[in-house]
Protein backbone atom coordinates (compact mmCIF):
# COMPACT_ATOMS: atom_id res chain seq x y z
CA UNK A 1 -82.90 30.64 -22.77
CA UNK A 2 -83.96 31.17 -26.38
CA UNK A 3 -85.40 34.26 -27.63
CA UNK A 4 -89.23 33.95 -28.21
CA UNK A 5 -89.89 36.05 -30.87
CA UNK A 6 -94.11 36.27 -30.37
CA UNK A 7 -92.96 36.80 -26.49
CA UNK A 8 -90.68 40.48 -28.21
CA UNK A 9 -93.74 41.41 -30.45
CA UNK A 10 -95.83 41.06 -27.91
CA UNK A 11 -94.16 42.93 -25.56
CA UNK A 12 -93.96 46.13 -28.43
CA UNK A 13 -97.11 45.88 -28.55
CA UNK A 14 -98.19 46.09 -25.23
CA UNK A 15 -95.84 49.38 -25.00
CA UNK A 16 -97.69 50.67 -27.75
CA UNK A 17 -100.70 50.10 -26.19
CA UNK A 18 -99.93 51.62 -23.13
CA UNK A 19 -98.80 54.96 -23.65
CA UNK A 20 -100.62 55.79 -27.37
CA UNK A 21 -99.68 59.62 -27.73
CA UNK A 22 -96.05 58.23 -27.21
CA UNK A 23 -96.29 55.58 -29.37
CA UNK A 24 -97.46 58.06 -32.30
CA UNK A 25 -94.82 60.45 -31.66
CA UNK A 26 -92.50 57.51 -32.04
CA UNK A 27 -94.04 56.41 -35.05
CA UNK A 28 -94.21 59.74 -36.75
CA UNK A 29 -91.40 59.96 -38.69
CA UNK A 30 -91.89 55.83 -40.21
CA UNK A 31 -95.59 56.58 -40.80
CA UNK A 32 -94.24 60.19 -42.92
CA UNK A 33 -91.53 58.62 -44.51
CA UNK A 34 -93.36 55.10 -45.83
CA UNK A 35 -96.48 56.75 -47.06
CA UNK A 36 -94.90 59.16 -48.82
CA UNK A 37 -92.77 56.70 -50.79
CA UNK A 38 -95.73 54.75 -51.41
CA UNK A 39 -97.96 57.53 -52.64
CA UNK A 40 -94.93 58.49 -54.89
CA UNK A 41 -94.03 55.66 -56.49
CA UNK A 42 -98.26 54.65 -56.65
CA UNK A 43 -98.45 58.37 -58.79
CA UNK A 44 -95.58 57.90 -61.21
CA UNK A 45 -96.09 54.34 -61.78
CA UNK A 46 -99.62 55.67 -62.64
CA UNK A 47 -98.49 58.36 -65.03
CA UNK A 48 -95.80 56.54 -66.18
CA UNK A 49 -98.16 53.90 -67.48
CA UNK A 50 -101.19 56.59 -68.65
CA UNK A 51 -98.59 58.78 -70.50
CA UNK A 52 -96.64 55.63 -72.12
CA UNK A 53 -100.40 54.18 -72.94
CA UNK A 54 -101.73 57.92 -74.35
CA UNK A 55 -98.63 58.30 -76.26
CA UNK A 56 -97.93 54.79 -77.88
CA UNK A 57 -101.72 54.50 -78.52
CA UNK A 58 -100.97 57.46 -81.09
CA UNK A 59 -99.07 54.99 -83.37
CA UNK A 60 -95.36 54.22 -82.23
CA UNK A 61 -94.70 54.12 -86.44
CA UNK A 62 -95.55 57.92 -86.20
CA UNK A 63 -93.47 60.65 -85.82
CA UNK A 64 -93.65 64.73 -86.10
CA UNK A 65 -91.23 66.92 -88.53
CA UNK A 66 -91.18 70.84 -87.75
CA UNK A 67 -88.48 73.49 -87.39
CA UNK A 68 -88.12 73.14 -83.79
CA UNK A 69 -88.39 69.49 -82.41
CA UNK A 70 -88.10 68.42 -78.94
CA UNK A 71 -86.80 71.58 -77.13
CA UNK A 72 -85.87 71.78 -73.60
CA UNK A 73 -84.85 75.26 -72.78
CA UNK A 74 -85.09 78.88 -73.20
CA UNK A 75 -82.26 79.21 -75.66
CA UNK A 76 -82.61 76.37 -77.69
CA UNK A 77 -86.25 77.70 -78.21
CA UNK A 78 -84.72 80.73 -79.56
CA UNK A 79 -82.53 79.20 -81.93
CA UNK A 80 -84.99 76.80 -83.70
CA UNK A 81 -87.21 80.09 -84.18
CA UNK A 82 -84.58 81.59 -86.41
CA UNK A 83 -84.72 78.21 -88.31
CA UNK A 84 -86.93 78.40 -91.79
CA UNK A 85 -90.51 76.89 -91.49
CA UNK A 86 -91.59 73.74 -93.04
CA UNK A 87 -93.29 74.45 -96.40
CA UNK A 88 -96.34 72.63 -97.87
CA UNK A 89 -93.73 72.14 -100.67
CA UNK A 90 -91.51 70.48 -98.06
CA UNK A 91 -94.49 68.17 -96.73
CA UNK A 92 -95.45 67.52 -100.61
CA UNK A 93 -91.53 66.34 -101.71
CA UNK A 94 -91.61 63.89 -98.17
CA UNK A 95 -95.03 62.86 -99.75
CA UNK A 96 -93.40 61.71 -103.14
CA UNK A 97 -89.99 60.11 -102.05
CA UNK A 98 -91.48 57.91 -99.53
CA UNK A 99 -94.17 56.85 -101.65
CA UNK A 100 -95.94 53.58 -100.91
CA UNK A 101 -93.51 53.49 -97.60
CA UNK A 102 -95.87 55.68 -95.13
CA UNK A 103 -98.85 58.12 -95.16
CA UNK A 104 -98.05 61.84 -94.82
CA UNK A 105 -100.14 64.51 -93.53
CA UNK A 106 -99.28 67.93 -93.16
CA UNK A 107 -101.09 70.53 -90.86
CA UNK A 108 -100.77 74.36 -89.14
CA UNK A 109 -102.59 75.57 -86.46
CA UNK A 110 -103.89 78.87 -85.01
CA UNK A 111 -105.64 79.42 -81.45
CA UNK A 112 -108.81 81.35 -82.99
CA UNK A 113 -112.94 81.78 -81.97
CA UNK A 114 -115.44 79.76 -83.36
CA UNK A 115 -119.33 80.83 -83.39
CA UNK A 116 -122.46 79.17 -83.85
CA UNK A 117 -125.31 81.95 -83.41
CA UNK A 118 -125.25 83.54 -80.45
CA UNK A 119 -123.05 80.87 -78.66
CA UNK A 120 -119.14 81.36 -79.08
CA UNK A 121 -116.12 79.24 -78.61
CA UNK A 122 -112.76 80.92 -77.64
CA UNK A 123 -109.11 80.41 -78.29
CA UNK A 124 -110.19 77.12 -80.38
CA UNK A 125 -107.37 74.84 -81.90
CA UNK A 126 -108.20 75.53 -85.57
CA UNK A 127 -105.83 72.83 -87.24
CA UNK A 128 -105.43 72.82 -91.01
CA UNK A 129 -104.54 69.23 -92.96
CA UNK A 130 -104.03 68.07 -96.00
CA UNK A 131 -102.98 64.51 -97.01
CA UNK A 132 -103.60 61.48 -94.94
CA UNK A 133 -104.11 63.18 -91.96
CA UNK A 134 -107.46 60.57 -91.48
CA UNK A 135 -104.59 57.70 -90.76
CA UNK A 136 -101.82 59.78 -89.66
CA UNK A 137 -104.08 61.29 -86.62
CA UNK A 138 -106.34 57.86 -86.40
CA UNK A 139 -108.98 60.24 -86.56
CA UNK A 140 -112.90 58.52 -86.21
CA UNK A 141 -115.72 60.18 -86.79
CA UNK A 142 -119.11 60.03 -85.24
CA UNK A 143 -121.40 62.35 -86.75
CA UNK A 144 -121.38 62.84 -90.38
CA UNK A 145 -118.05 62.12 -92.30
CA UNK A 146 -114.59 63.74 -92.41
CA UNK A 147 -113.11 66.02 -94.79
CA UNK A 148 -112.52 64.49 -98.48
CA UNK A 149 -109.36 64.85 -100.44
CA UNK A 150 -112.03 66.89 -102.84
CA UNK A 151 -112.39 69.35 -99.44
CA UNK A 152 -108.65 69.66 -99.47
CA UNK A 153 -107.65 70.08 -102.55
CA UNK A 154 -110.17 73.19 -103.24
CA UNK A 155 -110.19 74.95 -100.12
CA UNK A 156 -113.73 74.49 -99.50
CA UNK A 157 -114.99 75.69 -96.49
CA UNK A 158 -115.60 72.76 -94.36
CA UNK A 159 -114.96 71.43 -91.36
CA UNK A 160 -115.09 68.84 -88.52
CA UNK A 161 -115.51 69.72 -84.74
CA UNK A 162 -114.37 68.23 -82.38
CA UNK A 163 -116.25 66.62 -79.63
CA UNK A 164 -116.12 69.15 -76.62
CA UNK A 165 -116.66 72.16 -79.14
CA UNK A 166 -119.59 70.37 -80.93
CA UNK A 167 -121.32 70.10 -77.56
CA UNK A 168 -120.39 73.35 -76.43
CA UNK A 169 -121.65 75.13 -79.83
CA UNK A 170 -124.89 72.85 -80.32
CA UNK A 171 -126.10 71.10 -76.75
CA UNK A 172 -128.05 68.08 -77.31
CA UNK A 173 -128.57 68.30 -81.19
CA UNK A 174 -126.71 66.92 -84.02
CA UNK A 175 -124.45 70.11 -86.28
CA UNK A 176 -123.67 67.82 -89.09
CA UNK A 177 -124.99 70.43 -91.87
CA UNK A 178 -125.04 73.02 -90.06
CA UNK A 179 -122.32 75.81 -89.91
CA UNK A 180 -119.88 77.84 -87.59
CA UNK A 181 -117.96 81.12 -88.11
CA UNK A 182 -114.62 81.01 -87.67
CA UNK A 183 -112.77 84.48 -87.40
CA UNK A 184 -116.00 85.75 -89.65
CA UNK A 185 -115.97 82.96 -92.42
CA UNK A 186 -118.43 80.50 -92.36
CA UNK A 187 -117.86 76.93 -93.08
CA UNK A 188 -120.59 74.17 -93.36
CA UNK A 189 -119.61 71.32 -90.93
CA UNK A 190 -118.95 68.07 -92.34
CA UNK A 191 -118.95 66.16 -89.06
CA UNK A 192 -118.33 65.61 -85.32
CA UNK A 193 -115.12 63.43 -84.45
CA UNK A 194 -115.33 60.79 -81.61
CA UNK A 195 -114.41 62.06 -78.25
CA UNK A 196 -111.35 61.19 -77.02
CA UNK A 197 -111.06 62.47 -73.63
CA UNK A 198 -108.49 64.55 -71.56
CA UNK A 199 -104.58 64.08 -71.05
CA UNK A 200 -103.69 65.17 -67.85
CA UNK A 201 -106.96 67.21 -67.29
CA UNK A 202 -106.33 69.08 -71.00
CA UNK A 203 -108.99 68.08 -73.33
CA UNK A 204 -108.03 66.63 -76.34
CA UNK A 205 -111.77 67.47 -77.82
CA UNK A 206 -111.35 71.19 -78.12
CA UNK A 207 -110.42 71.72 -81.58
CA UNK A 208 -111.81 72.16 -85.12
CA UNK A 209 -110.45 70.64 -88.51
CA UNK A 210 -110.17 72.48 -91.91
CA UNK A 211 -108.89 72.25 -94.89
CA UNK A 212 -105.53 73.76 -94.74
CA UNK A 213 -106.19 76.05 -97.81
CA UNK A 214 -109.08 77.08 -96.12
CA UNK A 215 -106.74 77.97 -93.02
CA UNK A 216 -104.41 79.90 -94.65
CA UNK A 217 -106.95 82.04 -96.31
CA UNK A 218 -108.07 83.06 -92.49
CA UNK A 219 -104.73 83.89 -91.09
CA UNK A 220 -103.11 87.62 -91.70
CA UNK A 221 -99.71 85.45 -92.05
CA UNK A 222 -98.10 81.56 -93.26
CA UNK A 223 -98.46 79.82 -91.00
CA UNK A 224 -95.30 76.77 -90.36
CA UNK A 225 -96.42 72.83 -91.53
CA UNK A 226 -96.05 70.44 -89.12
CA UNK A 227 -95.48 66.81 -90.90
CA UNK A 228 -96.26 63.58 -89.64
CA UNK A 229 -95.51 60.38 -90.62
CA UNK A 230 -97.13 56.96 -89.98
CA UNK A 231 -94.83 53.92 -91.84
CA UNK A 232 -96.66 51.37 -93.03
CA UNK A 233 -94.13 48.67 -91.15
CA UNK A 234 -92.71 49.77 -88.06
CA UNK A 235 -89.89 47.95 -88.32
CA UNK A 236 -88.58 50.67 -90.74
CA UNK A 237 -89.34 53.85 -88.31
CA UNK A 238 -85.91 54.66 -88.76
CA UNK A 239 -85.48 53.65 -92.10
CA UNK A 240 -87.58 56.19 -93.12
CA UNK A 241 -87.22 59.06 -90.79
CA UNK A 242 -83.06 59.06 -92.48
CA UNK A 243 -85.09 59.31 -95.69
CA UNK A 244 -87.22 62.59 -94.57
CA UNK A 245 -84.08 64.04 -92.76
CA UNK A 246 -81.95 63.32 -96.15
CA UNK A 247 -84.59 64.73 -98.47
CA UNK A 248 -84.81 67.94 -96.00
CA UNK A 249 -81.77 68.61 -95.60
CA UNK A 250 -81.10 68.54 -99.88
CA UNK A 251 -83.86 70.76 -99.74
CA UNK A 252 -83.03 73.50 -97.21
CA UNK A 253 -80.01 73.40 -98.36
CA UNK A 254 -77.57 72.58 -95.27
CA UNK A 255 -74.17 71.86 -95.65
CA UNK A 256 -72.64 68.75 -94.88
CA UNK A 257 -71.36 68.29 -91.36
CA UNK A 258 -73.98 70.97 -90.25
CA UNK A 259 -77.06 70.07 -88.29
CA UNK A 260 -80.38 69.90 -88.71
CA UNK A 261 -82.49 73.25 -89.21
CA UNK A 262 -85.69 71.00 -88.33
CA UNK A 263 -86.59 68.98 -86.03
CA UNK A 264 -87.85 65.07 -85.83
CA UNK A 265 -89.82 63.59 -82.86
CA UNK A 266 -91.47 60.70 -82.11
CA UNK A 267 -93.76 59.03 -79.53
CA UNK A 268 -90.38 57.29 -77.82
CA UNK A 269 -88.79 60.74 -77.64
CA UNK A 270 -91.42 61.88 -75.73
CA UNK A 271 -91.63 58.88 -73.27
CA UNK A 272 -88.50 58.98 -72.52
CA UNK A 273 -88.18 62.67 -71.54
CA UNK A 274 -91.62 62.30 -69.24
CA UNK A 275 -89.68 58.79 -67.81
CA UNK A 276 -86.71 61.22 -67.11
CA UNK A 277 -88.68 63.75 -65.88
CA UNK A 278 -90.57 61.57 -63.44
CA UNK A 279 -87.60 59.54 -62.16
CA UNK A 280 -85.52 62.96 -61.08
CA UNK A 281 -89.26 64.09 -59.43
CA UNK A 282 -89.23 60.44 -57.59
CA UNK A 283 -85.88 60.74 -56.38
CA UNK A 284 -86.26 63.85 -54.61
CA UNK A 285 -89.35 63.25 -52.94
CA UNK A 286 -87.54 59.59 -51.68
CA UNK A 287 -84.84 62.16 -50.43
CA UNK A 288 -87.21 64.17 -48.27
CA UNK A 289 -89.00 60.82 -47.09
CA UNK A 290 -85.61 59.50 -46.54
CA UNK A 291 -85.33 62.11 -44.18
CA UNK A 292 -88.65 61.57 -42.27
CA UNK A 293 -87.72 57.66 -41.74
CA UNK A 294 -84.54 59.01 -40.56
CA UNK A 295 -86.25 60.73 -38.01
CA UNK A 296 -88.37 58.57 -37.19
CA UNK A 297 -85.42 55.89 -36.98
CA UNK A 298 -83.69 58.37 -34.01
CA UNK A 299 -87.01 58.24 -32.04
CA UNK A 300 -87.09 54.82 -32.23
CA UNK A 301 -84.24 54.41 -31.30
CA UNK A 302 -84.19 56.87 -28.18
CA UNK A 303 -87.48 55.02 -27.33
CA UNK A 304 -85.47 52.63 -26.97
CA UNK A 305 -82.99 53.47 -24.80
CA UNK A 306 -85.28 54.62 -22.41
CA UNK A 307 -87.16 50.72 -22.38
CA UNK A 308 -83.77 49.71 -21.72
CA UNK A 309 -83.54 52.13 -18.35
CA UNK A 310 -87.02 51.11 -17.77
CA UNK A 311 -86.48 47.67 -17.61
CA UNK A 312 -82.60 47.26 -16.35
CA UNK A 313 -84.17 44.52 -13.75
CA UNK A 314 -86.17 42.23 -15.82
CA UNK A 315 -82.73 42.12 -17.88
CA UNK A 316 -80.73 41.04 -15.12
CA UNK A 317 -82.95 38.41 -14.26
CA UNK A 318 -83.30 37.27 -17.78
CA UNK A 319 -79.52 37.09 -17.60
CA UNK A 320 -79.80 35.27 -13.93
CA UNK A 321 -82.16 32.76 -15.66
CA UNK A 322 -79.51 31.42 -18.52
CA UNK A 323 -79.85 33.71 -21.17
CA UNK A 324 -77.15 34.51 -23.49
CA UNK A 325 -76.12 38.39 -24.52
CA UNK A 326 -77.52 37.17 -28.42
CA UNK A 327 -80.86 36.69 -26.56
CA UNK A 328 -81.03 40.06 -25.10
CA UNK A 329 -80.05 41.64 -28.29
CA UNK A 330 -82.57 39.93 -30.69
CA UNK A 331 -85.33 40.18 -27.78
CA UNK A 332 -84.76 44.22 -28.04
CA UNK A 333 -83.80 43.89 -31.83
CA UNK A 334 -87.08 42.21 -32.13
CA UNK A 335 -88.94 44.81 -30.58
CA UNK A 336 -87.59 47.83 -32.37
CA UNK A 337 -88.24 45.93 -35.51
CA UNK A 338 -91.86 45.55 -34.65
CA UNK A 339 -92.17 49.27 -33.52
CA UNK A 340 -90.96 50.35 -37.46
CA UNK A 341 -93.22 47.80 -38.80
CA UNK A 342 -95.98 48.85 -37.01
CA UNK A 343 -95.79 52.71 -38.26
CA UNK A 344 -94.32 50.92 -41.77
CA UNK A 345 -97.95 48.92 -42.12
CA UNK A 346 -99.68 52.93 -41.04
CA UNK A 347 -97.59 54.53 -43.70
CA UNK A 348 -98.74 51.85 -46.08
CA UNK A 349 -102.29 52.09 -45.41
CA UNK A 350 -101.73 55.65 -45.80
CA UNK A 351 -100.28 56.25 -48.54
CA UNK A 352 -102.07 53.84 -50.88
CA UNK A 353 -105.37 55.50 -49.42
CA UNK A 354 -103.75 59.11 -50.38
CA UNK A 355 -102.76 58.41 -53.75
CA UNK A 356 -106.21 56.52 -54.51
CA UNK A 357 -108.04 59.71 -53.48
CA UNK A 358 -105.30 62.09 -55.26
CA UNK A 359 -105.75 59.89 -58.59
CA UNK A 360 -109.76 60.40 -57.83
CA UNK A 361 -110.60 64.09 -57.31
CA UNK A 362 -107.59 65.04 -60.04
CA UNK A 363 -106.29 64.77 -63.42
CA UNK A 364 -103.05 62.46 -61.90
CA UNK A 365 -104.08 59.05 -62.35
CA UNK A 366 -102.23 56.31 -59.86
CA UNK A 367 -101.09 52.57 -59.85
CA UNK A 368 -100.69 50.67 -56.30
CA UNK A 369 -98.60 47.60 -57.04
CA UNK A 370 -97.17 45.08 -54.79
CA UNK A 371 -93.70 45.86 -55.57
CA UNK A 372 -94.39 49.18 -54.24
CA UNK A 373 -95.92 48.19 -50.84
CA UNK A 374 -93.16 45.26 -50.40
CA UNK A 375 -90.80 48.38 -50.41
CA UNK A 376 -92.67 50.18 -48.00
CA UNK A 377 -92.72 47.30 -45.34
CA UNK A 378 -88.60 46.61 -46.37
CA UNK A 379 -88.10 50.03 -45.59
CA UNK A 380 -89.29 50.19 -42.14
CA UNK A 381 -87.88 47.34 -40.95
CA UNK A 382 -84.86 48.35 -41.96
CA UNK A 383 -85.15 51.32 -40.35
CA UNK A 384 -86.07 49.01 -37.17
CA UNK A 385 -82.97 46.92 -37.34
CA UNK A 386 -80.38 49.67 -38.00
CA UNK A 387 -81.57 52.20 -35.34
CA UNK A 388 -82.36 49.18 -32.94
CA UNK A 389 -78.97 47.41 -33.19
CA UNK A 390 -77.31 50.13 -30.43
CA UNK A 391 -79.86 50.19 -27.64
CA UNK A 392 -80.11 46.39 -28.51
CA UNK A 393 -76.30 45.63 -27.99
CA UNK A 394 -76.53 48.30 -24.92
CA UNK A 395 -78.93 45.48 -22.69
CA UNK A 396 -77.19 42.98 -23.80
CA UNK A 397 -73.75 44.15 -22.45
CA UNK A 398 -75.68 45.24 -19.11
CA UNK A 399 -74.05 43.36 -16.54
CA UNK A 400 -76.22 40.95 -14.76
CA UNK A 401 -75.03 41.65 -11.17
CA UNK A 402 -75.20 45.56 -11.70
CA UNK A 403 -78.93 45.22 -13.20
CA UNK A 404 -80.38 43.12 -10.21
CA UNK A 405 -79.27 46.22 -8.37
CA UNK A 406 -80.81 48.48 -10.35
CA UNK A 407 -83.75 50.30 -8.56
């Protein structure tokens, strides 16, 4: 007697069917476990691919030189503090060696407010530039015009707001002309840049350009440079970034053999530490769904067992009938797969439908792929066919005799 594999399903079924509130306690732990995984993987592979596209849309032939670089912890912090600040004079001699190679721009910053009348802006990204920082940044403007080389090299008092400040400052009319007071100096704005949005639910609007001359007349102190570099052919990213480190290095004055007392990033450099970041996130959120299918596995499998009690007879006369032990075990194999599919196919449905709403009412955006739900539906029948295999091989060795007896 062959196994009949839509007569197993069915019979799953009809056991699911027939006692529900048991059937979603057995289910639990598969449904937990598989839309979990699915709503994990759906959110990383969503940030994964927002961050990389944020990031590389920045220019992948730009990166960042400052005194501190990418740094990860506490201490590290506290050593590239002690580390000299970049100089405009430092920004000015990467400016000359590199030449015709890349654009430089160099630029501070200072959290400060920003007023226009009686309305008021606080803790405002006030970013000072000088050089190319038009190509460097990509910047676009859509009121008015950006600051000229003419604004930059005399200090004027100009500037360009950003979008979310613009509209916070002057609601529904154009500022280009106007002016704003920033920390009690008032500078004539130039122009409104195009909006760009938020990154993770931080805008990336809130801010106000100046002349960097103009900055450093505002601020009781000097503030560091940040320089940033956009080659002109990718291909030589690192070609050039050995030139800036060389020419720093001669100019700071560090000894052979010693490291860097600066720091250079780069869009990759980020990616990669958001990838890492990400992956050891993923892997411990499989762990703890690992656990649920587990679970739910063991109550499968003890559901199992007790179908097995249940239905001792109809096993014997199964046997009676012709069939072989390998029928009995796939029949029951069969069924426990179906049982972890079902909950598998909930925990998909699930999952996608909680990461869709997650990546709708927040900042975290998500990415359901097919890879993803193929995964989902591996998983639980795996889970079917490894905790199934023992109550499975337990009818089969019943012995035929002993489970017509059975009452």
């Amino acid at each position: 007697m062959a196994i009949d594999f839509r007569e197993s399903s069915g019979i799953a079924f009809a056991a699911l069917r027939a006692n529900k509130l048991r059937s979603l306690l057995t289910l639990l732990g598969t449904i937990i476990g598989v839309s979990a995984v699915i709503a994990v993987i759906s959110l990383v592979q969503g940030m994964n691919r927002y961050v990389s596209d944020r990031l590389l849309a920045e220019g992948s032939d730009v990166f960042w030189v400052d005194k501190y670089g990418l740094v990860l912890d506490e201490d590290a912090f506290r050593e590239a503090a002690k580390r000299p600040d970049i100089t405009e004079a430092d920004a000015d001699a990467v400016a000359d060696v590199l030449g015709g190679q890349a654009y430089v721009k160099s630029e501070a910053s200072a959290g400060l407010e920003v007023k226009a009348g009686s309305r008021k802006a606080q803790r405002i990204n006030v970013r000072g530039v000088a050089g190319d920082y038009q190509i460097v940044d990509a910047l676009e403007v859509s009121d008015g015009r950006a600051l000229a080389a003419l604004d930059v090299e005399r200090r004027r008092s100009v500037a360009v707001l950003g979008w979310e400040v613009a509209d916070q400052l002057f609601p529904g009319t154009d500022p280009a002309g106007r002016s704003v007071d920033v920390e009690g100096r008032r500078f004539e704005i130039a122009g409104v840049a195009k909006k760009k949005g938020s990154f993770f639910g931080e805008s990336q609007d809130r801010y106000v350009l100046v002349p960097l001359g103009a900055l450093q007349k505002l601020l009781p102190y000097e503030p560091g440079i940040t320089i940033g570099v956009k080659v002109r052919d990718a291909g030589r990213l690192q070609q050039v970034q050995d030139e800036v480190r060389a020419v720093l290095r001669a100019r700071r004055h560090v000894k052979v053999g010693a490291p860097d007392d600066f720091g250079i990033t780069t869009a990759e450099a980020f990616l990669d530490l958001w990838k890492s970041f990400t992956g050891t996130a993923f892997i411990v959120v499989v762990g703890v769904a690992g656990i649920s299918l587990v679970v739910g596995g063991i109550v499968i499998m003890n559901t199992m067992l007790v179908s097995v009690t249940e239905r001792t007879r109809e096993i014997g006369v199964r046997k009676a009938l012709g069939a072989r032990r390998r029928d009995v075990l796939l029949q029951f194999l069969v069924e426990a797969v179906t049982l972890s599919l079902v909950g598998g196919a909930i925990g998909v449905g699930l999952g996608v439908a909680l990461a869709l709403i997650i990546g709708a009412i927040s900042p975290l955006p998500s990415a359901v792929s097919g890879p993803a739900i193929l995964l989902g539906v591996a998983m639980s029948a795996l889970v079917g066919v490894f905790f199934g295999v023992y109550p499975a091989a337990r009818a089969a060795r019943l012995d035929p005799v002993d489970a017509l007896r059975y009452e």
